[in-house]
C-alpha atoms as a PDB file:
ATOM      1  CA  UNK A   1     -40.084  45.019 -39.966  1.00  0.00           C
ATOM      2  CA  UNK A   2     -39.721  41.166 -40.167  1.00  0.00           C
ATOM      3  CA  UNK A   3     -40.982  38.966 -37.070  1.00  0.00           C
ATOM      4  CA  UNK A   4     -37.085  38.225 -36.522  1.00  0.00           C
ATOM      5  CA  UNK A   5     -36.066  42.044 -36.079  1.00  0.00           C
ATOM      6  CA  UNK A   6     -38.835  42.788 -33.912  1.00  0.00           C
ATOM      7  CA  UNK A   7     -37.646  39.642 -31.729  1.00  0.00           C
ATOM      8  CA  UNK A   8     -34.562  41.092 -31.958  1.00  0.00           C
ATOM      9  CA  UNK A   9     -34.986  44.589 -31.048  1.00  0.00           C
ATOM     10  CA  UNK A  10     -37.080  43.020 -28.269  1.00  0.00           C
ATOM     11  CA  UNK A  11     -34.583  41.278 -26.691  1.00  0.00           C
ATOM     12  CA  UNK A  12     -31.668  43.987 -26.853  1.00  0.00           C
ATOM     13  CA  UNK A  13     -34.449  46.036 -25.157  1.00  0.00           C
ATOM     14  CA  UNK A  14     -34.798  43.705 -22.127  1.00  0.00           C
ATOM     15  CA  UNK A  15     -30.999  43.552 -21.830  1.00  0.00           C
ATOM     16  CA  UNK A  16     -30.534  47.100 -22.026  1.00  0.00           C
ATOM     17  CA  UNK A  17     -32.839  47.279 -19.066  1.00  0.00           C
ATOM     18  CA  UNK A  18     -32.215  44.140 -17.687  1.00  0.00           C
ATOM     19  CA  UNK A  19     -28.404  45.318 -17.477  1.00  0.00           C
ATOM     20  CA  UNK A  20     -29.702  48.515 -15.148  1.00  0.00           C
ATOM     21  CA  UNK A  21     -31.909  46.219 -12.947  1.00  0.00           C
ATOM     22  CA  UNK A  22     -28.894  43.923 -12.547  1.00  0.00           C
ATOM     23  CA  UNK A  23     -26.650  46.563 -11.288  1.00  0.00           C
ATOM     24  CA  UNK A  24     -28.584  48.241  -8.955  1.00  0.00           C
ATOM     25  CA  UNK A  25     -29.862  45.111  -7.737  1.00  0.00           C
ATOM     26  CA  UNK A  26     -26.390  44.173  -6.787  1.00  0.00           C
ATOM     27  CA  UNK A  27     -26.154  47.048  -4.002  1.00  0.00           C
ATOM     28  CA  UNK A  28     -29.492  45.481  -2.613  1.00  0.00           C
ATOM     29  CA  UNK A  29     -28.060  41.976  -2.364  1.00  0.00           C
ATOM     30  CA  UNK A  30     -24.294  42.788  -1.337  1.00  0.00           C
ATOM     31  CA  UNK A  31     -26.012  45.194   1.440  1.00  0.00           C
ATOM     32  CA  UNK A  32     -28.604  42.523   2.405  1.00  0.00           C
ATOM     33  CA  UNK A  33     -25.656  39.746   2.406  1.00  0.00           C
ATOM     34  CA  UNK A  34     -23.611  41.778   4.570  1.00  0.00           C
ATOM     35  CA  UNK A  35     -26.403  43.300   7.366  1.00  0.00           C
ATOM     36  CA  UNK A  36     -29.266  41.864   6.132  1.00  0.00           C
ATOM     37  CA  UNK A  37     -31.055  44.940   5.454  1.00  0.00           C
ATOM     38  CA  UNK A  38     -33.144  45.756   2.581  1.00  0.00           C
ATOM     39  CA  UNK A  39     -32.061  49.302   1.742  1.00  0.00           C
ATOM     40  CA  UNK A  40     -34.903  50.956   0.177  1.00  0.00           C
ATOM     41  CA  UNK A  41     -33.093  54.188  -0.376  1.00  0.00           C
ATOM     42  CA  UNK A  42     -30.921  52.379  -2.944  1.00  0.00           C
ATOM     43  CA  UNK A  43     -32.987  54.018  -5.650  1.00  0.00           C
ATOM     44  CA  UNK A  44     -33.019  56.838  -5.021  1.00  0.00           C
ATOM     45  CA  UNK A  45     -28.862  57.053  -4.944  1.00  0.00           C
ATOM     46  CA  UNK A  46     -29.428  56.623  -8.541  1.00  0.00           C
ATOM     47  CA  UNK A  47     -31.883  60.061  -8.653  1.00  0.00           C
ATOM     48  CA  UNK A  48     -28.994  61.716  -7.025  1.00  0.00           C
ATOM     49  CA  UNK A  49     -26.576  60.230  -9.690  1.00  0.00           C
ATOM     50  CA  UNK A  50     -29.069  61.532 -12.581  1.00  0.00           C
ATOM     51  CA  UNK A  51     -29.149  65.050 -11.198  1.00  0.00           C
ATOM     52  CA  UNK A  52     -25.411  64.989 -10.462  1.00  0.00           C
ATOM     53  CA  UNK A  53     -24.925  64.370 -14.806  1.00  0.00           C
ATOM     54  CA  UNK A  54     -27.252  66.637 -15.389  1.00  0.00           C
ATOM     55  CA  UNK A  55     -25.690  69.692 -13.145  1.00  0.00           C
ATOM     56  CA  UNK A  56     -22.049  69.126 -14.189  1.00  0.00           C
ATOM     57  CA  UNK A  57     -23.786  68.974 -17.964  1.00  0.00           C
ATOM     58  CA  UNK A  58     -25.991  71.959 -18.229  1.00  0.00           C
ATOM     59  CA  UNK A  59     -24.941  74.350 -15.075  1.00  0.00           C
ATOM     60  CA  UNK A  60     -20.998  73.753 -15.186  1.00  0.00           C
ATOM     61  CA  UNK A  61     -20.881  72.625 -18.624  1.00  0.00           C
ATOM     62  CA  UNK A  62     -18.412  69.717 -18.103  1.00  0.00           C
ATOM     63  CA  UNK A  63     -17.967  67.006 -20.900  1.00  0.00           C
ATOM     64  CA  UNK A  64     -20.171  64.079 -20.437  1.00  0.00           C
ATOM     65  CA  UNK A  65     -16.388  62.055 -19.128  1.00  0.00           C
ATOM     66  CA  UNK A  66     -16.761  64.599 -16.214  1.00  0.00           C
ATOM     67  CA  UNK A  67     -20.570  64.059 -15.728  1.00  0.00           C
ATOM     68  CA  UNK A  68     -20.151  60.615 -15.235  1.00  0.00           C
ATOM     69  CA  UNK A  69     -17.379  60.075 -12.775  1.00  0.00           C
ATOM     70  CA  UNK A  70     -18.983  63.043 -10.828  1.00  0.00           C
ATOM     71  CA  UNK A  71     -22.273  61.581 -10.870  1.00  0.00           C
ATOM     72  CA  UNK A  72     -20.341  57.837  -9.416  1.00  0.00           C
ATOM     73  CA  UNK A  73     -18.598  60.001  -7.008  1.00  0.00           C
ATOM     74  CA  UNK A  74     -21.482  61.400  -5.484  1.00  0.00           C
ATOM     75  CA  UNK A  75     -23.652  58.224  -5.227  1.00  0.00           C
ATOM     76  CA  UNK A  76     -20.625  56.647  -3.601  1.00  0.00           C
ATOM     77  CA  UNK A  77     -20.289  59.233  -0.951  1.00  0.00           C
ATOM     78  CA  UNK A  78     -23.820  59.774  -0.609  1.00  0.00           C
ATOM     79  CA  UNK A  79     -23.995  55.439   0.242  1.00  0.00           C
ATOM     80  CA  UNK A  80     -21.548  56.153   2.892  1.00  0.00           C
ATOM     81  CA  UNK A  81     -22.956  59.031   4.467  1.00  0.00           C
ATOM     82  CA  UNK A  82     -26.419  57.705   4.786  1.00  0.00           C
ATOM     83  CA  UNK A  83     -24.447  54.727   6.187  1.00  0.00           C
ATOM     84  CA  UNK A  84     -22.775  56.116   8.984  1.00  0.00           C
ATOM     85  CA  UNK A  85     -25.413  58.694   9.649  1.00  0.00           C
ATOM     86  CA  UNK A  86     -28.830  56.502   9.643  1.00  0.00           C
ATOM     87  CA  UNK A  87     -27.890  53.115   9.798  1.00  0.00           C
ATOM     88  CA  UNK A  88     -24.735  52.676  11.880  1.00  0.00           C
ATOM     89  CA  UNK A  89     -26.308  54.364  15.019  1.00  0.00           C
ATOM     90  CA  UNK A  90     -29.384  51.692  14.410  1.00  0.00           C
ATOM     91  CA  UNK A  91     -26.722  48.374  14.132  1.00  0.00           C
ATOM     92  CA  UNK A  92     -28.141  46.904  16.784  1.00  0.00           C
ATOM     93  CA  UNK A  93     -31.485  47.589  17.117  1.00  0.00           C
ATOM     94  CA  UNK A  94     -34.499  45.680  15.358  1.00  0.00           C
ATOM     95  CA  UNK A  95     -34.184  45.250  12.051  1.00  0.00           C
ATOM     96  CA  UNK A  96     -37.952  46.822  11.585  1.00  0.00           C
ATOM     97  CA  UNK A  97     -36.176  49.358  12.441  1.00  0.00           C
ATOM     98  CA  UNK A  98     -33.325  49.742  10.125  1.00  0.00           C
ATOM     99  CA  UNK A  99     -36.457  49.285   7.230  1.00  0.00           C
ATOM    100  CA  UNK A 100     -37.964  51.796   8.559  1.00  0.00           C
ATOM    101  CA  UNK A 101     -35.572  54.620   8.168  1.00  0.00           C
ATOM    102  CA  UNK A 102     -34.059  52.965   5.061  1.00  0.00           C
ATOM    103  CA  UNK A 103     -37.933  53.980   3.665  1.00  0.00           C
ATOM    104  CA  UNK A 104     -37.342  57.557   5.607  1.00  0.00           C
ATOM    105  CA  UNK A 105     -34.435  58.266   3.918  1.00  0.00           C
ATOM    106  CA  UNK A 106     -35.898  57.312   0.356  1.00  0.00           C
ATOM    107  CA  UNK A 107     -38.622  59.769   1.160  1.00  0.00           C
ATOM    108  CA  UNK A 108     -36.094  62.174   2.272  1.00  0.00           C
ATOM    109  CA  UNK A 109     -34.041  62.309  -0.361  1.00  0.00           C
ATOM    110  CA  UNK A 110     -37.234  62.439  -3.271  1.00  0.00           C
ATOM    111  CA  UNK A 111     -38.900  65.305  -1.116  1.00  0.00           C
ATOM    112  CA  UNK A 112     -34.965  67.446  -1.134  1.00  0.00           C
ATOM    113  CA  UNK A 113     -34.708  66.545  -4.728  1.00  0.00           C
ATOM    114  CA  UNK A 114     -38.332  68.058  -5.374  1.00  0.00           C
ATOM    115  CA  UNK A 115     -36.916  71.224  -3.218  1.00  0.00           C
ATOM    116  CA  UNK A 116     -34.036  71.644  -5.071  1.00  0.00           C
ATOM    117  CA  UNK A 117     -34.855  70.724  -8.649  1.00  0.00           C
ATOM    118  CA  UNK A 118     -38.554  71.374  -8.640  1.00  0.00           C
ATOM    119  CA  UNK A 119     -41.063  68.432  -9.566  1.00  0.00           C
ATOM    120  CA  UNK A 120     -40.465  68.796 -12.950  1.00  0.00           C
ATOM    121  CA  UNK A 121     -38.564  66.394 -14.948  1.00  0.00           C
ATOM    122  CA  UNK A 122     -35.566  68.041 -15.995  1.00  0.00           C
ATOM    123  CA  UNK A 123     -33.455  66.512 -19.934  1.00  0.00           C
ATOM    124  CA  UNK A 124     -30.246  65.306 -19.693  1.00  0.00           C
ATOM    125  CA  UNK A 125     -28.425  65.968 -22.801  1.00  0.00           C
ATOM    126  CA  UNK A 126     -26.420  62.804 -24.280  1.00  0.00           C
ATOM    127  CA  UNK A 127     -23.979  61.014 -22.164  1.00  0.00           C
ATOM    128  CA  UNK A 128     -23.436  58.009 -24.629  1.00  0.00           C
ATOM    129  CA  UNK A 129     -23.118  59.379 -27.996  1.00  0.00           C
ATOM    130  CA  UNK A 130     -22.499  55.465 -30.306  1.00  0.00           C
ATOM    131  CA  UNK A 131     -23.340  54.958 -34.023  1.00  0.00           C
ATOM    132  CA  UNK A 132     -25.909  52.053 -33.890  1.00  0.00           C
ATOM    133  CA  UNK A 133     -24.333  49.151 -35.618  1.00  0.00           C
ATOM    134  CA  UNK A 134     -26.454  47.626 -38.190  1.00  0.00           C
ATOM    135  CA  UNK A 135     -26.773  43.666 -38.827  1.00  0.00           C
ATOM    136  CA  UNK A 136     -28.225  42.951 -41.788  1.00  0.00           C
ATOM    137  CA  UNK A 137     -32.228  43.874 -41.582  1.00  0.00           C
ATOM    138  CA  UNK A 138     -31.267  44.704 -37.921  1.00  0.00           C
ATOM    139  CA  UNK A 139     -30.044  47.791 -35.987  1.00  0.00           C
ATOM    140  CA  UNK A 140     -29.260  47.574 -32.958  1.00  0.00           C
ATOM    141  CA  UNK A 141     -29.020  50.512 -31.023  1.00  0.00           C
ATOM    142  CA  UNK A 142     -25.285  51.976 -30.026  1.00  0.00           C
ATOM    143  CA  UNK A 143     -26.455  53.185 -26.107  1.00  0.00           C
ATOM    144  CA  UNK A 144     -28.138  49.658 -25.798  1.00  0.00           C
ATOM    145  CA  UNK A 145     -24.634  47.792 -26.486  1.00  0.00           C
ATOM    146  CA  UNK A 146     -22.731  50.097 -24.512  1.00  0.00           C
ATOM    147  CA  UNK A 147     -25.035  49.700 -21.288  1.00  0.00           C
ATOM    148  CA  UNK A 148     -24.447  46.154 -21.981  1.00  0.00           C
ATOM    149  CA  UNK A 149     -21.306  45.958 -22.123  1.00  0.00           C
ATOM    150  CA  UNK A 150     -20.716  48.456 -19.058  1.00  0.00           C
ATOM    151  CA  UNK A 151     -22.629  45.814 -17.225  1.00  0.00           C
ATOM    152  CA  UNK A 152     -21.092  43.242 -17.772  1.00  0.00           C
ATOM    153  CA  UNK A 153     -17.674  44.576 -17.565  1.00  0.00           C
ATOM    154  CA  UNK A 154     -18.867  46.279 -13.743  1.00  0.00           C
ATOM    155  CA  UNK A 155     -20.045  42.554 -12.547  1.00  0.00           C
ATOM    156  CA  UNK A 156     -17.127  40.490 -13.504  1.00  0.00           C
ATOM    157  CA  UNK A 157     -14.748  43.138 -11.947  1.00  0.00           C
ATOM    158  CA  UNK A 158     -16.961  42.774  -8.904  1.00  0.00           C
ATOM    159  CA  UNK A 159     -16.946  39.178  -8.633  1.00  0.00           C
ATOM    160  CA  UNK A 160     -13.072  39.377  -9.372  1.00  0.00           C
ATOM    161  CA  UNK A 161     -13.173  42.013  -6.162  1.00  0.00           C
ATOM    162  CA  UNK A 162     -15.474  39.843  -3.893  1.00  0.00           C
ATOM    163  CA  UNK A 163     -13.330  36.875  -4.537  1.00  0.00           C
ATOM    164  CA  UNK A 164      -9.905  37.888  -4.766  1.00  0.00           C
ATOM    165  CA  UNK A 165      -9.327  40.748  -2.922  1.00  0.00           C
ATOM    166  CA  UNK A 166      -8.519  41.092   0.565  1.00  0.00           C
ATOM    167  CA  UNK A 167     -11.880  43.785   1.212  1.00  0.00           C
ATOM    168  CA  UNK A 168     -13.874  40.990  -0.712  1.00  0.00           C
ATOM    169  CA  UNK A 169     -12.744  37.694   1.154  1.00  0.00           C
ATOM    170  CA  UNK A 170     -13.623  40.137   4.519  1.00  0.00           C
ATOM    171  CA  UNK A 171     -17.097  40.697   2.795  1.00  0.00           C
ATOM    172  CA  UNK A 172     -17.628  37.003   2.433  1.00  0.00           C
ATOM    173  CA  UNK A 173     -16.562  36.156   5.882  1.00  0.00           C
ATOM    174  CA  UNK A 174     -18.789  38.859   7.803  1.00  0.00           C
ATOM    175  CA  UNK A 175     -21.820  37.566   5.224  1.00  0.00           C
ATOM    176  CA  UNK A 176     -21.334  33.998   6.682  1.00  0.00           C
ATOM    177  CA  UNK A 177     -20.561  34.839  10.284  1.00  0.00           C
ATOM    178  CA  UNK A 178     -20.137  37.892  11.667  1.00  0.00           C
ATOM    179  CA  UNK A 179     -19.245  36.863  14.900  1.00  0.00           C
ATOM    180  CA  UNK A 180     -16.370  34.583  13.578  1.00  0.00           C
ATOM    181  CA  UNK A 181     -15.027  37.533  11.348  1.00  0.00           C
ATOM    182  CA  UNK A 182     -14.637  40.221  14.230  1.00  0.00           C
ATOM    183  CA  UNK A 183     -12.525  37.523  16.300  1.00  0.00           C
ATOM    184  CA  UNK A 184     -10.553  36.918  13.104  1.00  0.00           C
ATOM    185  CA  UNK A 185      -9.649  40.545  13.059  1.00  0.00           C
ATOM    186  CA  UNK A 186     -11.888  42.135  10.450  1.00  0.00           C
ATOM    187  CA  UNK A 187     -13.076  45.152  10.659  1.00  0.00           C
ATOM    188  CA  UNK A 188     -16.998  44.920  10.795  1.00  0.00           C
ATOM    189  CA  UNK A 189     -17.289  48.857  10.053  1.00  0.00           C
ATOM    190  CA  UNK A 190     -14.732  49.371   7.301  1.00  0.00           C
ATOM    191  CA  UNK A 191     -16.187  45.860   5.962  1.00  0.00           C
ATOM    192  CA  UNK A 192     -19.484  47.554   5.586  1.00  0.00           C
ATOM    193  CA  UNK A 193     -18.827  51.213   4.743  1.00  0.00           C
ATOM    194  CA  UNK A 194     -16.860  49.216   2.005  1.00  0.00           C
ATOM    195  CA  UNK A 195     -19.826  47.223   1.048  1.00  0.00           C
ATOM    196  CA  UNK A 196     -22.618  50.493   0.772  1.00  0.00           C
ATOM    197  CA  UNK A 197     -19.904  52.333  -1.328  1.00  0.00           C
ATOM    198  CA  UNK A 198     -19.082  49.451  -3.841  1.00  0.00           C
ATOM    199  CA  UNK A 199     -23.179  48.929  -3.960  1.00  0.00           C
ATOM    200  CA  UNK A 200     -23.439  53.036  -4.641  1.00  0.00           C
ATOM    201  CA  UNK A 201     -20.776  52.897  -7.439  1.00  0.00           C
ATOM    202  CA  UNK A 202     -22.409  50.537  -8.724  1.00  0.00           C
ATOM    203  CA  UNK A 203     -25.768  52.681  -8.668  1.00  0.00           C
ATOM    204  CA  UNK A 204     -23.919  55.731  -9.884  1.00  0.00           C
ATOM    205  CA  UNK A 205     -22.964  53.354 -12.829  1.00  0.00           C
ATOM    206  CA  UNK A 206     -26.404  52.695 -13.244  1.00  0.00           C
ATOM    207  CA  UNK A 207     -27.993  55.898 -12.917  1.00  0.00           C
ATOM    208  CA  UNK A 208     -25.770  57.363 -15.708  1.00  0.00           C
ATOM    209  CA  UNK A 209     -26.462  54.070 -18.388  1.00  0.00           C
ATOM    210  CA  UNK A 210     -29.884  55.008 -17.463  1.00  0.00           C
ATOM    211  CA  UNK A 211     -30.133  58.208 -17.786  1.00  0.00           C
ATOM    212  CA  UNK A 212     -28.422  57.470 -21.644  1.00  0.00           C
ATOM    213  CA  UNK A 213     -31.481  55.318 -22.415  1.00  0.00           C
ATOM    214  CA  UNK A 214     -34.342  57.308 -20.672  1.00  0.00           C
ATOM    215  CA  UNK A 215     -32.244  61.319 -21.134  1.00  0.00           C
ATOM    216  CA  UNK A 216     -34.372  62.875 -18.150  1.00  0.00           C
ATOM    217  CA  UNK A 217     -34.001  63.471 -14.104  1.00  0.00           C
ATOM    218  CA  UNK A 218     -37.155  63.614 -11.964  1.00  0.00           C
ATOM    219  CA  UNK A 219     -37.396  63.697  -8.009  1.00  0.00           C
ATOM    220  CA  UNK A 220     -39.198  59.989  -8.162  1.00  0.00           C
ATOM    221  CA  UNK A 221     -37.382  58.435 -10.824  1.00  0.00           C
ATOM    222  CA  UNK A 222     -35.682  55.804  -8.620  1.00  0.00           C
ATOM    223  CA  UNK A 223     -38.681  54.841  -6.866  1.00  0.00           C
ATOM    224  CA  UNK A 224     -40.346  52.667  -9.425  1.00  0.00           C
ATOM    225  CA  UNK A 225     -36.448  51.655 -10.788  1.00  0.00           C
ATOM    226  CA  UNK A 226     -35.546  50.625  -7.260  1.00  0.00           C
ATOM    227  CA  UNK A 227     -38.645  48.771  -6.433  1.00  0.00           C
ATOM    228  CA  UNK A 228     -37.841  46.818  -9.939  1.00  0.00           C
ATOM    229  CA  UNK A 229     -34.682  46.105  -9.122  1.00  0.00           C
ATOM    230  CA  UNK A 230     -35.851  44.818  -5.481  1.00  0.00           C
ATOM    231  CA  UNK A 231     -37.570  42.322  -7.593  1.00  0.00           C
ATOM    232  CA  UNK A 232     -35.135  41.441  -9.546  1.00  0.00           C
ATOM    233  CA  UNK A 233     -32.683  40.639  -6.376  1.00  0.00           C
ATOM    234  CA  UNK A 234     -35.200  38.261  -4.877  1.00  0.00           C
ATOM    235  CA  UNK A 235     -35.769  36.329  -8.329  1.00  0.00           C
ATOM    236  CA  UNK A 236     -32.581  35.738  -8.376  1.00  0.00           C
ATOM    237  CA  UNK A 237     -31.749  35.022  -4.352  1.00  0.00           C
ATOM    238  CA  UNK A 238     -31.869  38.022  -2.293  1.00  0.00           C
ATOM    239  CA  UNK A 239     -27.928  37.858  -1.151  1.00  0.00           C
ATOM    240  CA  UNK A 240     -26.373  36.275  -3.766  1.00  0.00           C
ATOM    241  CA  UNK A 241     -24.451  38.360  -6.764  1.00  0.00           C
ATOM    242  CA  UNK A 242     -24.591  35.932  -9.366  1.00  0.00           C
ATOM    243  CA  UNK A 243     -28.126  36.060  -8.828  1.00  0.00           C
ATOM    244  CA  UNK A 244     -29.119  39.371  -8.775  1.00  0.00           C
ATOM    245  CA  UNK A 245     -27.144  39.258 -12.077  1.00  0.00           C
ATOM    246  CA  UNK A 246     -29.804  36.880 -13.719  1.00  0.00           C
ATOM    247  CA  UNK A 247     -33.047  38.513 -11.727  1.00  0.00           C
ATOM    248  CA  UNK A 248     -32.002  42.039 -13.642  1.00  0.00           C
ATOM    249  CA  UNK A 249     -31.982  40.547 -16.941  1.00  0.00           C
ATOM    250  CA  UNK A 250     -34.730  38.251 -16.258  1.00  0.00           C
ATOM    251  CA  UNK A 251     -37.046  40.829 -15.487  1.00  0.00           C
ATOM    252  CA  UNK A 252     -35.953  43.007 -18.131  1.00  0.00           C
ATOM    253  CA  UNK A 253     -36.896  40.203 -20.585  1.00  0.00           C
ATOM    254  CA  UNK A 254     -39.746  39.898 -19.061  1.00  0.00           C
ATOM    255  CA  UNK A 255     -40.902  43.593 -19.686  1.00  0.00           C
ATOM    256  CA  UNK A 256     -39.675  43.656 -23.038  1.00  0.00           C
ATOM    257  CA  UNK A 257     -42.139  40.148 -23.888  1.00  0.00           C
ATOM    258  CA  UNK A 258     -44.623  41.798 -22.330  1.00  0.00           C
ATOM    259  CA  UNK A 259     -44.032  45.291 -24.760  1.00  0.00           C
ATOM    260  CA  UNK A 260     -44.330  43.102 -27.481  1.00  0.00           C
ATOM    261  CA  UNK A 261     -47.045  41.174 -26.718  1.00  0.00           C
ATOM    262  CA  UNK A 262     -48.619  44.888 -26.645  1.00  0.00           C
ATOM    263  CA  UNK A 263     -48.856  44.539 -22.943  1.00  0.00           C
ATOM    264  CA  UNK A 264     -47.123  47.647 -22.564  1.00  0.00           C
ATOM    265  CA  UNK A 265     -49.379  48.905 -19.802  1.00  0.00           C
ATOM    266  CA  UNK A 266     -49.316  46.056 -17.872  1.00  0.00           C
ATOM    267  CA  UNK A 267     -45.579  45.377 -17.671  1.00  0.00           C
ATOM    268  CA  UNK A 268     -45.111  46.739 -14.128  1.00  0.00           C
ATOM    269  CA  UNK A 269     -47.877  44.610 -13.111  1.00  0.00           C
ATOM    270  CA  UNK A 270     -45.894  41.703 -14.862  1.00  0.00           C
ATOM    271  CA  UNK A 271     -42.533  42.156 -12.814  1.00  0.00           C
ATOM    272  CA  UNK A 272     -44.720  42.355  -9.271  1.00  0.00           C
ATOM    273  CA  UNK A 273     -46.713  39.330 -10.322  1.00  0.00           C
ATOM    274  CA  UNK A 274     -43.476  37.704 -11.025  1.00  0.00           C
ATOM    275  CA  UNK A 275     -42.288  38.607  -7.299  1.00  0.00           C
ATOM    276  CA  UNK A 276     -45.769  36.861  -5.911  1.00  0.00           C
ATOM    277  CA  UNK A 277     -45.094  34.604  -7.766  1.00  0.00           C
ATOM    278  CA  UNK A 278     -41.634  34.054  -7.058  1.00  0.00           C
ATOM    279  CA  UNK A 279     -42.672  34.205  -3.142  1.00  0.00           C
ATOM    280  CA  UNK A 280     -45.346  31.756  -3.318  1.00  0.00           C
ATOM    281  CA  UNK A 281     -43.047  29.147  -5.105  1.00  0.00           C
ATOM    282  CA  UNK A 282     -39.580  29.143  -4.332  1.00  0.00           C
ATOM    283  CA  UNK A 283     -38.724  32.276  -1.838  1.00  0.00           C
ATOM    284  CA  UNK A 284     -34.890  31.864  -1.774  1.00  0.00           C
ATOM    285  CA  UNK A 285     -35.250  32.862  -5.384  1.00  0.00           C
ATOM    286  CA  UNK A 286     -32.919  30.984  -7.904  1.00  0.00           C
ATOM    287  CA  UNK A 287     -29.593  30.989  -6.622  1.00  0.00           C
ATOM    288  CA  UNK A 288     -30.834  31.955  -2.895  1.00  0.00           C
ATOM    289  CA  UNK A 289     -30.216  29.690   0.303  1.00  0.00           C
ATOM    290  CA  UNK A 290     -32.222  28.399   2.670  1.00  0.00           C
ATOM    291  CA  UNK A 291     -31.066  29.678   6.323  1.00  0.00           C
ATOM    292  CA  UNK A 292     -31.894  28.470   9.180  1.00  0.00           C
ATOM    293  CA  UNK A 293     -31.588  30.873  12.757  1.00  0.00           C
ATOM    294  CA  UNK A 294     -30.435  28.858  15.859  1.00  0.00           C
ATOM    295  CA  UNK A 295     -32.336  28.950  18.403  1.00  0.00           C
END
């Protein structure tokens, strides 16, 4: 394989990945945007997604069509029930708090999946089943142009929903003041039920595109995914969608240099040392902004 093709494959790799990062990354930063809480049971919405394909798959024997709208319909409830069960009750108190059961309920849900499903990884059989197109010396994988394009499809129709919907412009106006919102006549609750179950779809989405790259369910797969895609929403501006966009495929790039570089080892420890990194330097991440509480 020529130095091009392995550059190449490389970097269809990282936005294969990248494009999973970016959309679970999304839920963290619309959620953060809207309450600022870090929801760190957002990866594990996408277990629940995995071993919602895999049931309607193998136990019902649905079509992989019907695997994958069950599997978004679940994560989307799920987002709204863990809403209005755990974090709803907790709106007002400190926001230690809120991270606190947001990291109970991620430890919930893994130890119920383990009860359930066992600790075993269990296969998924093929959800995206695409010839890989060939370019030349070049193939490029059919599962790794479909997640991409998925992705990218899924983020402009969210920015299209943030910014011209009604539901959207009410997002944007409790992220910038809450207070001003409610006396405007928004709905602060629907406005943020609407939020968790956009940022679940979007997980559901991402669960199933990775599920087609990496065919397996496990109780803890969403743990190291979700912390990943933490990482990616504070490179790019913890809060801001366009920038969670970039953070997802930047640190997918970033793992797939560090593959090639033979570094394949190391490449978790490259996405946390970009976060220190990122922290040290410029902590509103790329596209972030700097606020500043009243006193």
């Amino acid at each position: 394989m020529s130095v091009f093709s392995t550059i190449f494959t490389q970097l269809m790799n990282g936005l294969q990945t990248g494009s999973v990062y970016a959309l679970v990354a999304l839920g963290y930063s619309m959620v953060y945007g809207i309450i600022l809480l870090l929801n760190f049971a957002h990866g594990d919405i996408i277990m629940v997604g995995a071993y919602t394909a895999w049931l309607f798959m193998v136990n019902f024997g649905q079509s992989p069509w019907v695997a994958v709208i069950a599997a978004i319909a679940a994560c989307t409830v799920l987002g709204v029930v863990i809403e209005k069960v755990a974090y709803t009750p907790l709106r007002k108190a400190p926001r230690l708090s809120l991270l606190i059961t947001a990291i109970g309920i991620s430890f919930l849900l893994e130890n119920l999946a383990q009860l359930i499903f066992g600790a075993g990884a269990r296969p998924v059989p093929t959800i995206i089943d695409v010839a890989p197109v060939t370019i030349g010396s070049v193939s490029i994988s059919g599962t790794a142009i479909v997640t991409i394009i998925v992705s990218v499809v899924s983020m402009i129709l969210l920015n299209l929903l943030i910014k011209k919907s009604k539901m959207g412009k009410a997002m944007r106006a409790v992220s910038e003041d809450t207070g001003a919102a409610q006396l405007m006549g928004i709905s602060l609750n629907k406005t943020i039920t609407f939020t968790f179950a956009v940022g679940s779809a979007l997980a559901g989405i991402g669960s199933v595109l990775y599920c087609a790259a990496y065919p397996q369910a496990s109780p803890t797969m969403g743990a190291m995914l979700g912390l990943k895609a933490f990482v990616a929403a504070v490179l790019g501006g913890i809060g801001s969608i366009p920038g969670a966009m970039i953070g997802g495929f930047a640190i997918g790039l970033a793992e797939a240099g560090a593959s090639a570089l033979g570094l394949s080892v190391w490449k978790d420890a490259v996405v946390f040392a970009i976060l220190i990194v990122v922290l040290v330097v410029k902590p509103t991440g790329l596209l972030g902004r700097n606020l500043q509480e009243k006193v």
